[in-house]
Structure formats: structure tokens, C-alpha cells
PDB file of N, CA and C in Angstrom:
ATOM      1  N   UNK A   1     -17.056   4.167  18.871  1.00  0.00           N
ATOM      2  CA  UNK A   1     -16.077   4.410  17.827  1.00  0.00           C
ATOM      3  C   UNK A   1     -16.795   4.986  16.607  1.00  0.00           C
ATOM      4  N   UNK A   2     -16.273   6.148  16.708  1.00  0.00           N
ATOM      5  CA  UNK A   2     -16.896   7.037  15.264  1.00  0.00           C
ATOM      6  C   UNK A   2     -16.400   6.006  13.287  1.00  0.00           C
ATOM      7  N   UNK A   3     -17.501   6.379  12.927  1.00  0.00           N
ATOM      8  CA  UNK A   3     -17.033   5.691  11.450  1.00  0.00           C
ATOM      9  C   UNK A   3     -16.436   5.924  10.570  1.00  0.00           C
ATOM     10  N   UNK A   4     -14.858   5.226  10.336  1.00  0.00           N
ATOM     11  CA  UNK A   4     -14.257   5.777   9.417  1.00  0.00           C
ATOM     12  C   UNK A   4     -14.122   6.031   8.424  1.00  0.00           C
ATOM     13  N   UNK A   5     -13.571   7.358   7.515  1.00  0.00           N
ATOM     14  CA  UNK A   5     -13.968   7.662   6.408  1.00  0.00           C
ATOM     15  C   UNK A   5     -12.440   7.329   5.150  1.00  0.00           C
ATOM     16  N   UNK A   6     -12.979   7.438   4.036  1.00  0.00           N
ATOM     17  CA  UNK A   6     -11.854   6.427   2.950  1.00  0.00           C
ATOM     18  C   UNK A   6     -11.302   8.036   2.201  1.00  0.00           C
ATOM     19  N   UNK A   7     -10.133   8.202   2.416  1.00  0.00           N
ATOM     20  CA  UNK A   7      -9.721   9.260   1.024  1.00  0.00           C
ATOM     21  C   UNK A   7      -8.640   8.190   0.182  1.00  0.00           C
ATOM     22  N   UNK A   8      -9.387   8.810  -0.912  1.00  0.00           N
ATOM     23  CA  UNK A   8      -8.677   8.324  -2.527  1.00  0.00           C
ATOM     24  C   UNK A   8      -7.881   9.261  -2.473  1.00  0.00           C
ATOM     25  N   UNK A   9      -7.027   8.751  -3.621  1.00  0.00           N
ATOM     26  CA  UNK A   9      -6.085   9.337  -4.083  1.00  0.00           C
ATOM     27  C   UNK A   9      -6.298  10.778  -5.109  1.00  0.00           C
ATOM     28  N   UNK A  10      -7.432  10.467  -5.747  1.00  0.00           N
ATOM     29  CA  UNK A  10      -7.411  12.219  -5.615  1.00  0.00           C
ATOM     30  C   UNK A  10      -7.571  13.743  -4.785  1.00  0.00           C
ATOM     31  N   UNK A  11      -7.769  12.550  -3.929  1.00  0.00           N
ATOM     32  CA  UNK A  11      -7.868  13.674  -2.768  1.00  0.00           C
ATOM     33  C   UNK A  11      -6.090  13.905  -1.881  1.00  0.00           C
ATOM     34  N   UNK A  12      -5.802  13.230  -2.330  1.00  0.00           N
ATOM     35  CA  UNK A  12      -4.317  13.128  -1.805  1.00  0.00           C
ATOM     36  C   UNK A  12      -3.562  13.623  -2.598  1.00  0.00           C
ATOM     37  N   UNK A  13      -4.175  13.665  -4.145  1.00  0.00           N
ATOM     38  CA  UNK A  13      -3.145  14.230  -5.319  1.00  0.00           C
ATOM     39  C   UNK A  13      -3.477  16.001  -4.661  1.00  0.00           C
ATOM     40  N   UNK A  14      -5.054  16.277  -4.357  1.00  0.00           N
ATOM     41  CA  UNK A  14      -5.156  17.803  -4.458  1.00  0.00           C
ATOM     42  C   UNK A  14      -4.723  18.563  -3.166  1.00  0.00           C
ATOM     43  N   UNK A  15      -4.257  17.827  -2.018  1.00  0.00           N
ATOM     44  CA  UNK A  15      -3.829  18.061  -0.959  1.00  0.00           C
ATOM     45  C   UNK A  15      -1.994  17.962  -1.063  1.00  0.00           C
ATOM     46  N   UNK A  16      -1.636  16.784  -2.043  1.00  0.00           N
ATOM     47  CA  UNK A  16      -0.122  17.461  -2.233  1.00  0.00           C
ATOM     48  C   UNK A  16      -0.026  18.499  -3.012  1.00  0.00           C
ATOM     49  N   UNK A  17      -0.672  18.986  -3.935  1.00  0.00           N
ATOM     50  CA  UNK A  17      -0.505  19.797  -5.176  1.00  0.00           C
ATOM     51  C   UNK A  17      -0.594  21.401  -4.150  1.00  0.00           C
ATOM     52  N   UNK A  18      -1.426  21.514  -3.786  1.00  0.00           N
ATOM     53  CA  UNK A  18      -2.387  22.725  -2.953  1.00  0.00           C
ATOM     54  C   UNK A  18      -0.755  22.489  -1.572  1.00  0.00           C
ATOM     55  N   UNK A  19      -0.374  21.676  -0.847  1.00  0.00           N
ATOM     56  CA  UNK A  19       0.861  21.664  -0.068  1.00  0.00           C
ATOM     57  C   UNK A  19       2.463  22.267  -1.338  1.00  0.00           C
ATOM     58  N   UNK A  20       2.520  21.583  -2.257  1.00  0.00           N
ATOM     59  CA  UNK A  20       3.778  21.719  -2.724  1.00  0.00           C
ATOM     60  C   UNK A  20       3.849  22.773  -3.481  1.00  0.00           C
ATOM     61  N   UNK A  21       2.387  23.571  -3.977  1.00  0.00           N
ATOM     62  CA  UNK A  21       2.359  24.932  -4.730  1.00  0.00           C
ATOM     63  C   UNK A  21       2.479  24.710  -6.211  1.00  0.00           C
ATOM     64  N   UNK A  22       2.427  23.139  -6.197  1.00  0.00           N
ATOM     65  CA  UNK A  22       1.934  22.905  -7.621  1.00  0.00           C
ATOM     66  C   UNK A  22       0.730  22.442  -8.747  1.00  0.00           C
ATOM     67  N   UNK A  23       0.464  21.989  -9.826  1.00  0.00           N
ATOM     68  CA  UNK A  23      -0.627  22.083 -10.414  1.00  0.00           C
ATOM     69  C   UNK A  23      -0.880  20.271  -9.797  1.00  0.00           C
ATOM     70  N   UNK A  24      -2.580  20.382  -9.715  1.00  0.00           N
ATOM     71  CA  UNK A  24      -3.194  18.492  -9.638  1.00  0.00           C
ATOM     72  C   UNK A  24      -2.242  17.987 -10.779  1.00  0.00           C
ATOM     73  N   UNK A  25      -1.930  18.080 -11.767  1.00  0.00           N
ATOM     74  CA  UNK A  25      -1.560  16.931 -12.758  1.00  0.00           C
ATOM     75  C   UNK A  25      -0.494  16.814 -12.496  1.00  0.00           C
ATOM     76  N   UNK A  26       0.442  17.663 -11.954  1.00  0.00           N
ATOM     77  CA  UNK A  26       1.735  17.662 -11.962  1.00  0.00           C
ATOM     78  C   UNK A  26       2.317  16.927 -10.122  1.00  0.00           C
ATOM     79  N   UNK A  27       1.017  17.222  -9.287  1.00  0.00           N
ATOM     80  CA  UNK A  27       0.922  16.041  -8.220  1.00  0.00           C
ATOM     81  C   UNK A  27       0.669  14.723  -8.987  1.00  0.00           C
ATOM     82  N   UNK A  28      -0.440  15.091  -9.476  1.00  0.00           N
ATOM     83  CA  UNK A  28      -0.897  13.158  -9.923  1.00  0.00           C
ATOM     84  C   UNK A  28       0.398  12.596 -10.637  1.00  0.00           C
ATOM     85  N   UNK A  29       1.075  13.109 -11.403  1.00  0.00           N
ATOM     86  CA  UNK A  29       2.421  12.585 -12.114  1.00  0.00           C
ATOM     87  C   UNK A  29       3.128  11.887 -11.123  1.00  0.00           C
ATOM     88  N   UNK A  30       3.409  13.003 -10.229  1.00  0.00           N
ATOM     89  CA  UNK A  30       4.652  12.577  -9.069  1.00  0.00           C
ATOM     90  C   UNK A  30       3.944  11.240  -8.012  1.00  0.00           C
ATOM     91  N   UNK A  31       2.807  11.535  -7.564  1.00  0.00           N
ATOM     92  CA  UNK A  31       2.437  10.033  -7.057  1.00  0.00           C
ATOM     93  C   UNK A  31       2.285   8.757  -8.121  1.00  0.00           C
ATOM     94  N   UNK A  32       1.784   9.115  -9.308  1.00  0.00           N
ATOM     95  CA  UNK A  32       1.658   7.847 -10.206  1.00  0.00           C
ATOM     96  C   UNK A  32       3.150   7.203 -10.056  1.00  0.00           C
ATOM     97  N   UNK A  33       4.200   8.182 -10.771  1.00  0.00           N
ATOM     98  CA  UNK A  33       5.393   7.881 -11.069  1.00  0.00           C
ATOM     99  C   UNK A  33       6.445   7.092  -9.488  1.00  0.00           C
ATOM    100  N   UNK A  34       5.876   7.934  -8.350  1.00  0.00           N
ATOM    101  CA  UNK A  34       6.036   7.341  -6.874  1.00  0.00           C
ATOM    102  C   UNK A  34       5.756   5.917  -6.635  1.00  0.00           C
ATOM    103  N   UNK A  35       4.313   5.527  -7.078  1.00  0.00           N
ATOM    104  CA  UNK A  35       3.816   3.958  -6.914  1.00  0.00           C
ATOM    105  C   UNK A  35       3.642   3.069  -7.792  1.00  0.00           C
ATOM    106  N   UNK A  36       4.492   3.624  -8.663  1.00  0.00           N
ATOM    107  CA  UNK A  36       5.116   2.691 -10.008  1.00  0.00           C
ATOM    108  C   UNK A  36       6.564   2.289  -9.572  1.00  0.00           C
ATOM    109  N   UNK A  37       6.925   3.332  -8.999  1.00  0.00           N
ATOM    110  CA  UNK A  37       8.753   3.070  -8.754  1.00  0.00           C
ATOM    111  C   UNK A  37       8.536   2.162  -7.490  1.00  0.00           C
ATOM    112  N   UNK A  38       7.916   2.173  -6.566  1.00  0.00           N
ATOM    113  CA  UNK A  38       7.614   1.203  -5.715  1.00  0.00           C
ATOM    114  C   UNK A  38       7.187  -0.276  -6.379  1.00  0.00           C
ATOM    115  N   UNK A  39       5.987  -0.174  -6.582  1.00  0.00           N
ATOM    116  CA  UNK A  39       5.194  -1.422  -7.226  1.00  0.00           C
ATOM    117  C   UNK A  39       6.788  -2.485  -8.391  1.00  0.00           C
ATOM    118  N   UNK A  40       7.373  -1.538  -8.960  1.00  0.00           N
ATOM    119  CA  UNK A  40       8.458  -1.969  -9.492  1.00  0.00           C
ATOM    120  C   UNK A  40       9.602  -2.242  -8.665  1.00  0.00           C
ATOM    121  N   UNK A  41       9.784  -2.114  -7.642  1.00  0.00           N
ATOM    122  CA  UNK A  41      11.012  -2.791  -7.277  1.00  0.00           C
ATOM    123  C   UNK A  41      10.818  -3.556  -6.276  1.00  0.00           C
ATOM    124  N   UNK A  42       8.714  -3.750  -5.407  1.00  0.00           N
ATOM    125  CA  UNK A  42       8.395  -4.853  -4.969  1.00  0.00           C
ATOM    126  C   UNK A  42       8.926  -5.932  -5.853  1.00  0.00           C
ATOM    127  N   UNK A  43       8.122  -5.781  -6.925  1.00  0.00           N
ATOM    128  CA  UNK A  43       8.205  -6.922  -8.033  1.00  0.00           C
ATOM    129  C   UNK A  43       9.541  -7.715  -8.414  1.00  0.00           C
ATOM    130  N   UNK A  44      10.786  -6.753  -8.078  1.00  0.00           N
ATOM    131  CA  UNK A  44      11.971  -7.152  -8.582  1.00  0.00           C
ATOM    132  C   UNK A  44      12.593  -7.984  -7.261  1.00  0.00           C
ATOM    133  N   UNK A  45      11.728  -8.146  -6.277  1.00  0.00           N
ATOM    134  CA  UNK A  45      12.767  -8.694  -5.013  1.00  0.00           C
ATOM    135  C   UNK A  45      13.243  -7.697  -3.965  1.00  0.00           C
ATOM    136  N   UNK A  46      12.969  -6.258  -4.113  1.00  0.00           N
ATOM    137  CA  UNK A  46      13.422  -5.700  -3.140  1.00  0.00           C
ATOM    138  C   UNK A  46      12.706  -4.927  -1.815  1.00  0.00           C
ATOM    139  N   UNK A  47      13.160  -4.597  -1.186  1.00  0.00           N
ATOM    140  CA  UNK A  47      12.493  -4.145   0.321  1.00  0.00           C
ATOM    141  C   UNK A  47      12.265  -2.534  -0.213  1.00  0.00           C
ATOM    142  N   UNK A  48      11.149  -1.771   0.311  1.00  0.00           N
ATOM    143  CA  UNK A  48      11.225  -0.618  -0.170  1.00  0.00           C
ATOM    144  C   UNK A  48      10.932   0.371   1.382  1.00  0.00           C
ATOM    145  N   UNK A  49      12.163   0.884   1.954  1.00  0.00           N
ATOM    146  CA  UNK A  49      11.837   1.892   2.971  1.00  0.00           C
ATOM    147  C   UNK A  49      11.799   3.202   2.960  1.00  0.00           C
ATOM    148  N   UNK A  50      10.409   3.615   3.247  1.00  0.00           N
ATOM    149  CA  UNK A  50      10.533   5.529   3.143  1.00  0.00           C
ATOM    150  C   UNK A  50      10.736   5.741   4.998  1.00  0.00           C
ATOM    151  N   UNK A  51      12.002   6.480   4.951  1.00  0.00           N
ATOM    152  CA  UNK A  51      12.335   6.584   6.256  1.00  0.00           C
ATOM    153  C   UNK A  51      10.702   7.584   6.918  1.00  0.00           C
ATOM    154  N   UNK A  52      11.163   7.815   7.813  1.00  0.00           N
ATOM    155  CA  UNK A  52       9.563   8.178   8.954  1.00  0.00           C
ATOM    156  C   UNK A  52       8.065   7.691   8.867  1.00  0.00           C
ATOM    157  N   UNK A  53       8.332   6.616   7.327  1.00  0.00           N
ATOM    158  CA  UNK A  53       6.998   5.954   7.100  1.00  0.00           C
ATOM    159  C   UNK A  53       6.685   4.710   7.314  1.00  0.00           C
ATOM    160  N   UNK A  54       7.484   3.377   6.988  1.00  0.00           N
ATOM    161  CA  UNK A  54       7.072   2.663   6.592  1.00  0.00           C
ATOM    162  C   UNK A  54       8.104   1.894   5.619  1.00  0.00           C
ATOM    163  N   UNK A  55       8.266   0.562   5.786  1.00  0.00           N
ATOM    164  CA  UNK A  55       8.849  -0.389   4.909  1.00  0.00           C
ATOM    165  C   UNK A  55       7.543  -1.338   4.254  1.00  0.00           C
ATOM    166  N   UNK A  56       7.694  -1.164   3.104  1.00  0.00           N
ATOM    167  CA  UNK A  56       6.802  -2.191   1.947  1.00  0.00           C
ATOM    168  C   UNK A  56       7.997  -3.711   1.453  1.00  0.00           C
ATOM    169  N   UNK A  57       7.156  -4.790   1.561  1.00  0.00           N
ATOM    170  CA  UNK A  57       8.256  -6.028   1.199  1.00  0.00           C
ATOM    171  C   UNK A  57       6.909  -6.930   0.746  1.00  0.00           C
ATOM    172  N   UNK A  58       7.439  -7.192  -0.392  1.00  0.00           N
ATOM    173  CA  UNK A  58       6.681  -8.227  -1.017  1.00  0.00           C
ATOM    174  C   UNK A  58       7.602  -9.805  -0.854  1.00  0.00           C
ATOM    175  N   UNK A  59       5.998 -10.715  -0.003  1.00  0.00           N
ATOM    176  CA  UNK A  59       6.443 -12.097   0.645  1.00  0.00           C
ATOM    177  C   UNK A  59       5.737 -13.372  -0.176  1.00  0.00           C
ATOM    178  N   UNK A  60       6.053 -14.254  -0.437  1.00  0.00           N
ATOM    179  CA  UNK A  60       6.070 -15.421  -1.392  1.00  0.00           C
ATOM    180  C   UNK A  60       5.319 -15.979  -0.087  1.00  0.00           C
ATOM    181  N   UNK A  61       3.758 -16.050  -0.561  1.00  0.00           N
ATOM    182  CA  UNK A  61       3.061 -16.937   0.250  1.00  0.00           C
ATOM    183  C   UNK A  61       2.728 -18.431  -0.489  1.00  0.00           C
ATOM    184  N   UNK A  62       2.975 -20.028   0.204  1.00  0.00           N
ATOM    185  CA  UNK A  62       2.753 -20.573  -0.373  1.00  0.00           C
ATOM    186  C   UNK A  62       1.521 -21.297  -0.620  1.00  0.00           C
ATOM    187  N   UNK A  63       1.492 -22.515  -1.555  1.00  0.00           N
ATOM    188  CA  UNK A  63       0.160 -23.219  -1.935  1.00  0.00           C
ATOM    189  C   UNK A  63      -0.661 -23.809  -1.035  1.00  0.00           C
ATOM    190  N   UNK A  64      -1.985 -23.211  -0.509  1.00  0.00           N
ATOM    191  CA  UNK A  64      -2.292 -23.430   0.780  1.00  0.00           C
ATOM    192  C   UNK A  64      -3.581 -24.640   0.160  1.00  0.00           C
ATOM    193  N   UNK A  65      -4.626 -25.526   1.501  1.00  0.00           N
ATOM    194  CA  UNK A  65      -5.653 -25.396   1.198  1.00  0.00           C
ATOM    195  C   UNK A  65      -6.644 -24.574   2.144  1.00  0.00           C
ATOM    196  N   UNK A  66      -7.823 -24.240   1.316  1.00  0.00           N
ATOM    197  CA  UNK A  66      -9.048 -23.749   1.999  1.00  0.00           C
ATOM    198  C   UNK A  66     -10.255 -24.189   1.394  1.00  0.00           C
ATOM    199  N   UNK A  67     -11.525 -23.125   2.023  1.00  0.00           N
ATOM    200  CA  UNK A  67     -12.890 -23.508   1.798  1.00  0.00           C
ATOM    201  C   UNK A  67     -13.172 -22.746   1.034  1.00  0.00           C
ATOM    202  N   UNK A  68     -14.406 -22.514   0.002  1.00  0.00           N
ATOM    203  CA  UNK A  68     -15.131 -21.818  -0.399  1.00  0.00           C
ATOM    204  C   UNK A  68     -16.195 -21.127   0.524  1.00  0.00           C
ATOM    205  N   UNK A  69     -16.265 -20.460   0.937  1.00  0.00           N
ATOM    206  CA  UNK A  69     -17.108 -19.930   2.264  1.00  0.00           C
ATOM    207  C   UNK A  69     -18.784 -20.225   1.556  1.00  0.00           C
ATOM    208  N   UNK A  70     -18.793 -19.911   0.665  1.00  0.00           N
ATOM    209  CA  UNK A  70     -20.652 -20.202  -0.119  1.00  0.00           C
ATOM    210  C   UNK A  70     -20.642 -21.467  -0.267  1.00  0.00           C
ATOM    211  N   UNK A  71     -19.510 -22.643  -0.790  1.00  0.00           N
ATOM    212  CA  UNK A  71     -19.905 -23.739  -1.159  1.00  0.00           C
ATOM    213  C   UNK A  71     -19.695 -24.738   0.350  1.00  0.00           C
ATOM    214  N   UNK A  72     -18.455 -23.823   0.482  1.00  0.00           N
ATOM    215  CA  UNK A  72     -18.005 -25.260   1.715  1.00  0.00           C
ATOM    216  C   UNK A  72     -17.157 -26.354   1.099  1.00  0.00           C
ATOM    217  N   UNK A  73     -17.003 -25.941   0.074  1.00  0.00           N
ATOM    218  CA  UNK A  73     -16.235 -26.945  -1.020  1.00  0.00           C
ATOM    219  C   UNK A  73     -14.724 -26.709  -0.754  1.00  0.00           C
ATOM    220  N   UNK A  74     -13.923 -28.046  -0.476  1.00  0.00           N
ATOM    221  CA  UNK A  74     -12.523 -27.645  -0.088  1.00  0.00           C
ATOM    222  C   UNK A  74     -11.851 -27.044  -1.666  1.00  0.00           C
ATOM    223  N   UNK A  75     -10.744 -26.251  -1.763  1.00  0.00           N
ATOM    224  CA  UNK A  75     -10.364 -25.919  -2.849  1.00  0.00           C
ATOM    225  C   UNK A  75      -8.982 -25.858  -2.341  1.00  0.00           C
ATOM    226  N   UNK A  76      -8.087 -25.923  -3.223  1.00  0.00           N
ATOM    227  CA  UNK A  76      -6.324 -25.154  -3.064  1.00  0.00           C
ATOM    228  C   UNK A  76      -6.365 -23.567  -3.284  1.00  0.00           C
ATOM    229  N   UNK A  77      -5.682 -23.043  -2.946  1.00  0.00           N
ATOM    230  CA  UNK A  77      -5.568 -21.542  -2.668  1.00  0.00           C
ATOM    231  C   UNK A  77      -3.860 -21.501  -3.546  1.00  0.00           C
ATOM    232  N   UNK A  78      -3.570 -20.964  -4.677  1.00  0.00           N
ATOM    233  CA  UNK A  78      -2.762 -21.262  -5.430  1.00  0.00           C
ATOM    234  C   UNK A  78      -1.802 -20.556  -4.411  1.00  0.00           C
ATOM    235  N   UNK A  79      -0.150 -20.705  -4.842  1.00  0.00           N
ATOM    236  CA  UNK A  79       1.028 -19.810  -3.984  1.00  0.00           C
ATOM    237  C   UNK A  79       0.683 -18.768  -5.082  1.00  0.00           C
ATOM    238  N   UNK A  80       1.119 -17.212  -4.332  1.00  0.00           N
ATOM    239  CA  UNK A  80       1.286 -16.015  -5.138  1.00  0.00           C
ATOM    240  C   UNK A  80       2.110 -15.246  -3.668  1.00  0.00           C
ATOM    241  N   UNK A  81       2.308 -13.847  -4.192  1.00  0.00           N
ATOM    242  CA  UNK A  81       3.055 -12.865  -3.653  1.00  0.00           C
ATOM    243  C   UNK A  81       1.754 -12.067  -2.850  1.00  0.00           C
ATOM    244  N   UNK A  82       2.410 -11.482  -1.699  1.00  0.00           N
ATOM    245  CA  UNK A  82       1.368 -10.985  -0.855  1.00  0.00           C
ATOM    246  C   UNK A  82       2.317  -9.814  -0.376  1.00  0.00           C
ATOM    247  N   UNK A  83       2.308  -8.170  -0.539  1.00  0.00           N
ATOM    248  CA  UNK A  83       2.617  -7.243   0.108  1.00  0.00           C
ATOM    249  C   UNK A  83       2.393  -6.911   1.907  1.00  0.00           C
ATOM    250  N   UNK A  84       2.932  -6.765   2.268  1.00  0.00           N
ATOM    251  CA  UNK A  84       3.516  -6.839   3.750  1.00  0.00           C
ATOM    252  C   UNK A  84       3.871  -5.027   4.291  1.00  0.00           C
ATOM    253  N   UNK A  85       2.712  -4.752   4.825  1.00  0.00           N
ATOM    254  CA  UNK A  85       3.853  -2.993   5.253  1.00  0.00           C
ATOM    255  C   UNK A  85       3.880  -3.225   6.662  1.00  0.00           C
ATOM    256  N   UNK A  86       5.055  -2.115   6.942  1.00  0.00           N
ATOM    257  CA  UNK A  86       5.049  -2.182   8.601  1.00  0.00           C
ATOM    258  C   UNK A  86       5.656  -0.814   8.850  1.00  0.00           C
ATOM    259  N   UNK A  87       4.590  -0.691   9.454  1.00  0.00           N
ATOM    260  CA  UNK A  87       4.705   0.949   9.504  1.00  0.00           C
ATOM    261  C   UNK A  87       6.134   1.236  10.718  1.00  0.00           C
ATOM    262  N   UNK A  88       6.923   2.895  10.275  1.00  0.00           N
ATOM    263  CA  UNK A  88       7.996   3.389  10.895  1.00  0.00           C
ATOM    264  C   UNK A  88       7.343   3.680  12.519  1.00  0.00           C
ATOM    265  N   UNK A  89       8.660   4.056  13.145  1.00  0.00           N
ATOM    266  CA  UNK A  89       8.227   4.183  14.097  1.00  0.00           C
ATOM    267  C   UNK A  89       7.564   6.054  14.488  1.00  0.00           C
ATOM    268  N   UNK A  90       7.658   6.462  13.547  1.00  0.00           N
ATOM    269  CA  UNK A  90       7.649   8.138  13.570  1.00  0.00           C
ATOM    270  C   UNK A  90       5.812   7.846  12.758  1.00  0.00           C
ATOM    271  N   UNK A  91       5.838   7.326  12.254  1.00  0.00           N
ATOM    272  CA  UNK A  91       4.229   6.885  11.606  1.00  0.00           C
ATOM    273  C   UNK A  91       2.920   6.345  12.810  1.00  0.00           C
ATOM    274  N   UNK A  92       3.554   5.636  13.589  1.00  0.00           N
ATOM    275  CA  UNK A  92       3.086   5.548  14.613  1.00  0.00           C
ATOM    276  C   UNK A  92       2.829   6.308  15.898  1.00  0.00           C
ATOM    277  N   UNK A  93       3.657   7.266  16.118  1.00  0.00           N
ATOM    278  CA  UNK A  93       3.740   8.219  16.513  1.00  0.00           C
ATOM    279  C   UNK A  93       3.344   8.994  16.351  1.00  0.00           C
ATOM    280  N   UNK A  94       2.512   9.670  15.422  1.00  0.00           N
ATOM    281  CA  UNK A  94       1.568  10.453  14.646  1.00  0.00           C
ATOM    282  C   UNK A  94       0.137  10.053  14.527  1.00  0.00           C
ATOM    283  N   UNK A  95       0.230   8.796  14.438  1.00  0.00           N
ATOM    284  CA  UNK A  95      -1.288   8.175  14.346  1.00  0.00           C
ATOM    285  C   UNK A  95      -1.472   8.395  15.851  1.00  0.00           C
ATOM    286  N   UNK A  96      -0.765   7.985  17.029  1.00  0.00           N
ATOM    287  CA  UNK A  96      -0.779   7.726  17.930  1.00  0.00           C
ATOM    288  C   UNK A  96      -1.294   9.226  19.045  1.00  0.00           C
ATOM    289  N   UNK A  97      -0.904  10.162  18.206  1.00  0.00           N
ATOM    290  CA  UNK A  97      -0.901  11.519  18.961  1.00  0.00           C
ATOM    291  C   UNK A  97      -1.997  12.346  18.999  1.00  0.00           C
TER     292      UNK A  97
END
């Protein structure tokens, strides 16, 4: 298995910009403004589906215990919110091909 490689998001801003025929800043706007409008209506309780991609749902995990892996020391693991994606079935299908 070959080693996989990480693209950031500016590399995703200059690959939509260079696709949509418009300027980097005016990509970077539209994704900032994209994963703000997301990140914001995780936050509010709601399910967020981009059809052929993927549903994002933010899940109320609760107050667990665990270890400190260096100490070994038992600790509580406080409850917080944990994002959840599950990719479409057309997303898979693409990775898949």
C-alpha cells in the first residue's frame, strides 16, 4: 500500500478557483463561507446533507471513563459533541472506481 498524501485546503481553494474560472480569494470566500454554513447548523441541531456526498450530523457523546495512556491514571472523559459523516452512496462510488 502506497503512502498517502494530505491536501489542504488551499490546494482545494486553487483547484476550485482554476475549475470554476474564478479568482483563489473569491474560491477561498465560497469554501470559508461553505464550512461556516455547515459548522453552523451542526451546532444548531441539524443534519447537514450534500446530495452525491455525504451527510454530516453532530452526536452528543456521553460522560465516559478512561485512561491516561502515559499515566495509566483512570480519568473521566467529559460528555461533548462528536461529528459523525457518512459518506453518499455516489461518493463511494467514485472512491471505489
Amino acid at each position: 500500500m502506497q503512502d498517502k498524501q494530505t491536501i489542504h485546503k488551499t490546494e482545494l481553494v486553487k483547484q476550485a478557483a482554476a475549475l470554476s474560472d474564478i479568482s483563489t480569494a473569491a474560491a477561498a470566500r465560497l469554501i470559508d463561507n461553505l464550512l461556516d454554513t455547515v459548522k453552523t447548523h451542526l451546532r444548531n441541531g441539524f443534519k447537514v446533507s450534500i446530495t452525491d456526498f455525504g451527510t454530516f450530523e453532530a452526536q452528543s457523546k456521553p460522560e465516559r471513563s478512561g485512561r491516561n495512556p502515559q499515566t495509566g491514571e483512570a480519568i473521566t472523559i467529559a460528555a461533548h459533541m462528536a461529528v459523525k459523516f457518512k459518506a453518499g452512496k455516489a461518493l463511494k462510488d467514485a472512491v471505489n472506481a
